[in-house]
N, C-alpha and C. Protein backbone atom coordinates (compact mmCIF):
# COMPACT_ATOMS: atom_id res chain seq x y z
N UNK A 1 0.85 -1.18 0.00
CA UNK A 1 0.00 0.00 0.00
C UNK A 1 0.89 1.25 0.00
N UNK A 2 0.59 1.95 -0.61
CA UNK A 2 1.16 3.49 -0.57
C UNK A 2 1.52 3.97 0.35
N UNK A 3 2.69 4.63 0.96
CA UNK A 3 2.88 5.42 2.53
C UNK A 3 1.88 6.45 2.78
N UNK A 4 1.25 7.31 1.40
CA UNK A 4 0.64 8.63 1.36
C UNK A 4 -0.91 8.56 1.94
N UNK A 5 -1.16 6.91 1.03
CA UNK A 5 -2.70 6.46 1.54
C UNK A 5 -2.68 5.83 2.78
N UNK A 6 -1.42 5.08 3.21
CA UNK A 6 -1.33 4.89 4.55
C UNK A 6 -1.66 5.48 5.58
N UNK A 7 -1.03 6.98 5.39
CA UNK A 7 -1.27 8.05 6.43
C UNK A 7 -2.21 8.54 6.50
N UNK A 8 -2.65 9.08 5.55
CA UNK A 8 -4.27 9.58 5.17
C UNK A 8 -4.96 8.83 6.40
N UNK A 9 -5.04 7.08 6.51
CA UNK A 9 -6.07 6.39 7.09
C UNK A 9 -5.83 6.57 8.44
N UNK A 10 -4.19 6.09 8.88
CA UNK A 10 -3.85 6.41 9.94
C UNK A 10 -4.51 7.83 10.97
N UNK A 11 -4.44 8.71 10.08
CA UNK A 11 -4.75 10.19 10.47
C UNK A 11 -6.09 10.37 10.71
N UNK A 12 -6.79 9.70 9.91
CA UNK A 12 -8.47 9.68 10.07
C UNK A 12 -8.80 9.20 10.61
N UNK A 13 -8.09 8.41 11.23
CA UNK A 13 -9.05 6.85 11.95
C UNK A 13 -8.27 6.86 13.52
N UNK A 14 -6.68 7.12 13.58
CA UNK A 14 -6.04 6.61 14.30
C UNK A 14 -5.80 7.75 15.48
N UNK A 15 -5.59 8.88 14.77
CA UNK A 15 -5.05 10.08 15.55
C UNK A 15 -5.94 10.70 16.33
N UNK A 16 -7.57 10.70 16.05
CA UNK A 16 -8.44 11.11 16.70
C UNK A 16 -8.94 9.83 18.24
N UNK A 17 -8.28 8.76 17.65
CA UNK A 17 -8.25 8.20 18.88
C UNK A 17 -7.57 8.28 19.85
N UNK A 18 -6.04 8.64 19.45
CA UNK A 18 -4.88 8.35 20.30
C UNK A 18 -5.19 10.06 20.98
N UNK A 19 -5.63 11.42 20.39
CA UNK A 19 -6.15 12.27 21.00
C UNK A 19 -7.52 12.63 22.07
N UNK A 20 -8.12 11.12 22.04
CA UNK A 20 -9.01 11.58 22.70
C UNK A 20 -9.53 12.10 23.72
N UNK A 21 -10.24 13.16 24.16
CA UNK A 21 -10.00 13.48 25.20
C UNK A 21 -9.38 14.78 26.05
N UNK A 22 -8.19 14.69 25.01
CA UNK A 22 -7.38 15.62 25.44
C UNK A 22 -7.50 17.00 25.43
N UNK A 23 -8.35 17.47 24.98
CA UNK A 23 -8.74 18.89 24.91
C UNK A 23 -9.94 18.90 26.07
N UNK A 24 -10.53 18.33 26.87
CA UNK A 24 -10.70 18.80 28.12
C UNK A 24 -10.18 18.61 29.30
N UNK A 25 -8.85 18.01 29.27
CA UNK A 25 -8.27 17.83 30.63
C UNK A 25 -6.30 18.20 30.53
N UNK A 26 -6.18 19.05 31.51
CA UNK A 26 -5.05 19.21 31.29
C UNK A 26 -3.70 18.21 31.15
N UNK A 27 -2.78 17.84 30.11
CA UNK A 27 -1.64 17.42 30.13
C UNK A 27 -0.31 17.76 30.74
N UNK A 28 0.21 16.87 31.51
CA UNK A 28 1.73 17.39 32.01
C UNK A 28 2.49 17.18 30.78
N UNK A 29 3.56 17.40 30.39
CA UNK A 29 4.39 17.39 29.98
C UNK A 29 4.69 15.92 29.32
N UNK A 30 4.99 14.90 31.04
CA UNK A 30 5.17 13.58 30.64
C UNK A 30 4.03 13.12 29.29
N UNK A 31 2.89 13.29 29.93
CA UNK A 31 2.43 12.37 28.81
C UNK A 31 2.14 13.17 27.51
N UNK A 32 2.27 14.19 27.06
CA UNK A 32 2.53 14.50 25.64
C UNK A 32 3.54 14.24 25.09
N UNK A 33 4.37 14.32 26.04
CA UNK A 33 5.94 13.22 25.48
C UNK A 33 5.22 12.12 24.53
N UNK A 34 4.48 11.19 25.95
CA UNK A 34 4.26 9.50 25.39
C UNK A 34 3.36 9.36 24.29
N UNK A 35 2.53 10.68 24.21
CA UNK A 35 2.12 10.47 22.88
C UNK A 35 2.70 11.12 21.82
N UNK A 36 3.14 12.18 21.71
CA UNK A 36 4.21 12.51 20.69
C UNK A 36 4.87 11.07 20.14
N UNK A 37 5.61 10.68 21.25
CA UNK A 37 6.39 9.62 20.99
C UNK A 37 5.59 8.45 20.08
N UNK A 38 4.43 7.91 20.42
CA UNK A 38 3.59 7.30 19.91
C UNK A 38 3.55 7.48 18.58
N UNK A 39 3.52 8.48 18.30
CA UNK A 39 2.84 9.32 17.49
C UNK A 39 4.08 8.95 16.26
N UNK A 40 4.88 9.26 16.68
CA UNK A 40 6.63 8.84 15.87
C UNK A 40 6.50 7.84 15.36
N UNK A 41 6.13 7.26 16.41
CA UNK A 41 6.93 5.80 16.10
C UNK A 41 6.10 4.79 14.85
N UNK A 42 5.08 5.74 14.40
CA UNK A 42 4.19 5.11 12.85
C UNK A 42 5.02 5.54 11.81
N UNK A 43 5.87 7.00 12.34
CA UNK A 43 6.49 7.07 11.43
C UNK A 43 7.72 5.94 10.98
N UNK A 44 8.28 5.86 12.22
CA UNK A 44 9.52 4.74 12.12
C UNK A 44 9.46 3.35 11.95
N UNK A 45 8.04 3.16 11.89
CA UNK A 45 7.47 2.21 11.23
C UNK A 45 7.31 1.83 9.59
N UNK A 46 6.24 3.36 9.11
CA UNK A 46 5.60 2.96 8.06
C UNK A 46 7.15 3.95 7.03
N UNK A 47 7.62 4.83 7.49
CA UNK A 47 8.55 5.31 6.27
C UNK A 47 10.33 4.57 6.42
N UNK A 48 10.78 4.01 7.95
CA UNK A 48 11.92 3.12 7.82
C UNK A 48 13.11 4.61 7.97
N UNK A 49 12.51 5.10 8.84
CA UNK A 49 13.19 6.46 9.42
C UNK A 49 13.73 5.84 11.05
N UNK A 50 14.63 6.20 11.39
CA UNK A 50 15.61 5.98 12.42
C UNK A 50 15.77 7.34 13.47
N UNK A 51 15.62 8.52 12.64
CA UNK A 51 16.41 9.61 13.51
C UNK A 51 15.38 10.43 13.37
N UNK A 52 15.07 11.20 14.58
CA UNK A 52 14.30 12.19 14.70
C UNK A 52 13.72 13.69 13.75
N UNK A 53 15.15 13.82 13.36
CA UNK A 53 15.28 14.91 12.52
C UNK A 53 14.43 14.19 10.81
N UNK A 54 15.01 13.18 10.95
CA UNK A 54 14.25 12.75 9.29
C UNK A 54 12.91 12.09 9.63
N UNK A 55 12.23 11.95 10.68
CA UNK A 55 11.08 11.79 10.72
C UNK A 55 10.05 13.19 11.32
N UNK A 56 10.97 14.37 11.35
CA UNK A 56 10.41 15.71 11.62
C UNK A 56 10.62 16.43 10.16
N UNK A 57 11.50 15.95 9.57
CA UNK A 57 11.08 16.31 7.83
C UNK A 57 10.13 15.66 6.78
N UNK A 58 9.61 14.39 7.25
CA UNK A 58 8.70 13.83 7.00
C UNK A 58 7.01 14.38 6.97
N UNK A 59 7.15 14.83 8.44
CA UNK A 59 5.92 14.99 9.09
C UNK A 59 5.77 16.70 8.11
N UNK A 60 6.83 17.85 8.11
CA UNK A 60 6.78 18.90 7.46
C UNK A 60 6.43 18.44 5.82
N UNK A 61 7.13 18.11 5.40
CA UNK A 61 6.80 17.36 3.70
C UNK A 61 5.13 17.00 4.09
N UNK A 62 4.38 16.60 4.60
CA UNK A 62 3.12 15.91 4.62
C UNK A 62 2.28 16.80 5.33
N UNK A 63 2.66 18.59 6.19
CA UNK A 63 1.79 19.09 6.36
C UNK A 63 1.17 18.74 7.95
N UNK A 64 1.97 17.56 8.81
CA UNK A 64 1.11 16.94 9.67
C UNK A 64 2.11 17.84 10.66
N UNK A 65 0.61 18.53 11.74
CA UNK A 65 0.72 19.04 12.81
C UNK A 65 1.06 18.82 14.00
N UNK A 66 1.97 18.89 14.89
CA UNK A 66 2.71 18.27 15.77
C UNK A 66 1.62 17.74 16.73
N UNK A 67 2.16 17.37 17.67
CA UNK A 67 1.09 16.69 18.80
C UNK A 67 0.75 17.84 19.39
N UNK A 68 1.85 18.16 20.43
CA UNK A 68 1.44 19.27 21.26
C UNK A 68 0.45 20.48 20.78
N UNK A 69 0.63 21.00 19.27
CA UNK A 69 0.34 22.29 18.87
C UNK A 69 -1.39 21.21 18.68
N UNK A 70 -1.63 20.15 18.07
CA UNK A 70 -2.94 19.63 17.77
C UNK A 70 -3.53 19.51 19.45
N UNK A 71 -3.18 19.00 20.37
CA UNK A 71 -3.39 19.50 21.43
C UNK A 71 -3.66 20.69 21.91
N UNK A 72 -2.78 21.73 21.80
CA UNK A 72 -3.09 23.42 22.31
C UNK A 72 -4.15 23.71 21.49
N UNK A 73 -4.63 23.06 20.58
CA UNK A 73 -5.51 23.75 19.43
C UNK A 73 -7.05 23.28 19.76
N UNK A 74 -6.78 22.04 20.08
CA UNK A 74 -8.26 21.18 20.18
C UNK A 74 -8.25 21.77 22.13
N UNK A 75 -7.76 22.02 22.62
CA UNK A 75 -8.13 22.76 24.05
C UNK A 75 -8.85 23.77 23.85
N UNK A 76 -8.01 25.01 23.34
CA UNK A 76 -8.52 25.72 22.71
C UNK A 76 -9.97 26.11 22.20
N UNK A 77 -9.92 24.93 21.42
CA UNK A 77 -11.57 25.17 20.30
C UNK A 77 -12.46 24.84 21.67
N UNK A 78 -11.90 23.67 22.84
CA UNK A 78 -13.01 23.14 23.41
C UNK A 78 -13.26 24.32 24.74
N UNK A 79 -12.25 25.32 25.29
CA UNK A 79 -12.66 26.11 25.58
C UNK A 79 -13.64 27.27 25.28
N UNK A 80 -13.61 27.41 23.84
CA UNK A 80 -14.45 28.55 22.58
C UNK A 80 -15.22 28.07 23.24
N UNK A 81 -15.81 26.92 22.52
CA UNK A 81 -17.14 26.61 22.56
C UNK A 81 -17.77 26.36 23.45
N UNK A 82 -17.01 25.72 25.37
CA UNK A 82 -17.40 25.95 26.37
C UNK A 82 -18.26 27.31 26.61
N UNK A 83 -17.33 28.19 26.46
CA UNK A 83 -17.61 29.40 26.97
C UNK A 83 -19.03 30.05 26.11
N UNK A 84 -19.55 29.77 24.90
CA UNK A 84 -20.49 29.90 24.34
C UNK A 84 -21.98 29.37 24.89
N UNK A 85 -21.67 28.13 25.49
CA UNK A 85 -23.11 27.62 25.74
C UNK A 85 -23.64 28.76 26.97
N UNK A 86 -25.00 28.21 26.85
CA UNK A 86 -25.91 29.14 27.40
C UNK A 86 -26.11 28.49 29.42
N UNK A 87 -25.12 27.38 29.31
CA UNK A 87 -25.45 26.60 30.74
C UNK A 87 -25.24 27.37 31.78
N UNK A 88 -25.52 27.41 33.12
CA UNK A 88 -24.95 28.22 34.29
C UNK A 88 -24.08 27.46 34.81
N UNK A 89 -23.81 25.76 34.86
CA UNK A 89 -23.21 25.18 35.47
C UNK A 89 -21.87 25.01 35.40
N UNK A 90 -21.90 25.25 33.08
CA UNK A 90 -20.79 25.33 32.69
C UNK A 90 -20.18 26.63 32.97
N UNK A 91 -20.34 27.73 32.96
CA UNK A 91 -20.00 28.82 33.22
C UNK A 91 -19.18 29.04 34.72
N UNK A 92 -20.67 28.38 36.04
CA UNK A 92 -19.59 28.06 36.92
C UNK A 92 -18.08 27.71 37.21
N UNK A 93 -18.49 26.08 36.66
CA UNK A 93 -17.12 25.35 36.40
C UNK A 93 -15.75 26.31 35.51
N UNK A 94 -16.42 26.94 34.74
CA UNK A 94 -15.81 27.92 33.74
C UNK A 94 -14.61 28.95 34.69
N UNK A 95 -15.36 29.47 35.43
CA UNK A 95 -14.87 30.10 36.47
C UNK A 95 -14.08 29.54 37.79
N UNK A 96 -14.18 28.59 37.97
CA UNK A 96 -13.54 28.24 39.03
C UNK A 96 -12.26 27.66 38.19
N UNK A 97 -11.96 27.53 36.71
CA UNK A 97 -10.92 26.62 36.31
C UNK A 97 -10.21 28.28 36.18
């Protein structure tokens, strides 16, 4: 199979799993490591990359958004849209975070 259609599926299917979640609860450090790392290691799988640097030119060539920043982003959106609903409870909670 193709590496290009590989990823495509991977990305659609795989990444929204291995993210789940994560945009309502805060991450330490450690574990965005372990998924970053995770996250790699399809590369060092499916393209036969060894070193960090050529599987971070990979990921640039293909457009794919790091962990952490897809993280800060999907927090983000899930704060927006927190803060939109019309709930009092959420708003509470809103406030005390």
């Amino acid at each position: 199979m193709n590496e290009m259609v590989t990823m495509h599926l991977i990305n659609t299917f795989c990444r929204p799993l291995l993210l789940y979640g994560c945009d309502c609860i805060p991450l330490c450090k450690t574990y965005v490591a372990s998924l970053t790392h995770s996250w790699n290691h399809i590369y060092w799988k499916l393209f036969d990359a060894n070193e960090i640097e050529s599987i971070t030119g990979i990921q640039l060539f293909m457009n794919d958004i790091s962990i952490p920043d897809d993280i800060s982003r999907q927090q983000e959106k899930f704060l927006a849209n927190t803060r939109k609903l019309n709930s009092p409870v959420m708003h509470l909670l809103m406030n005390i975070v």
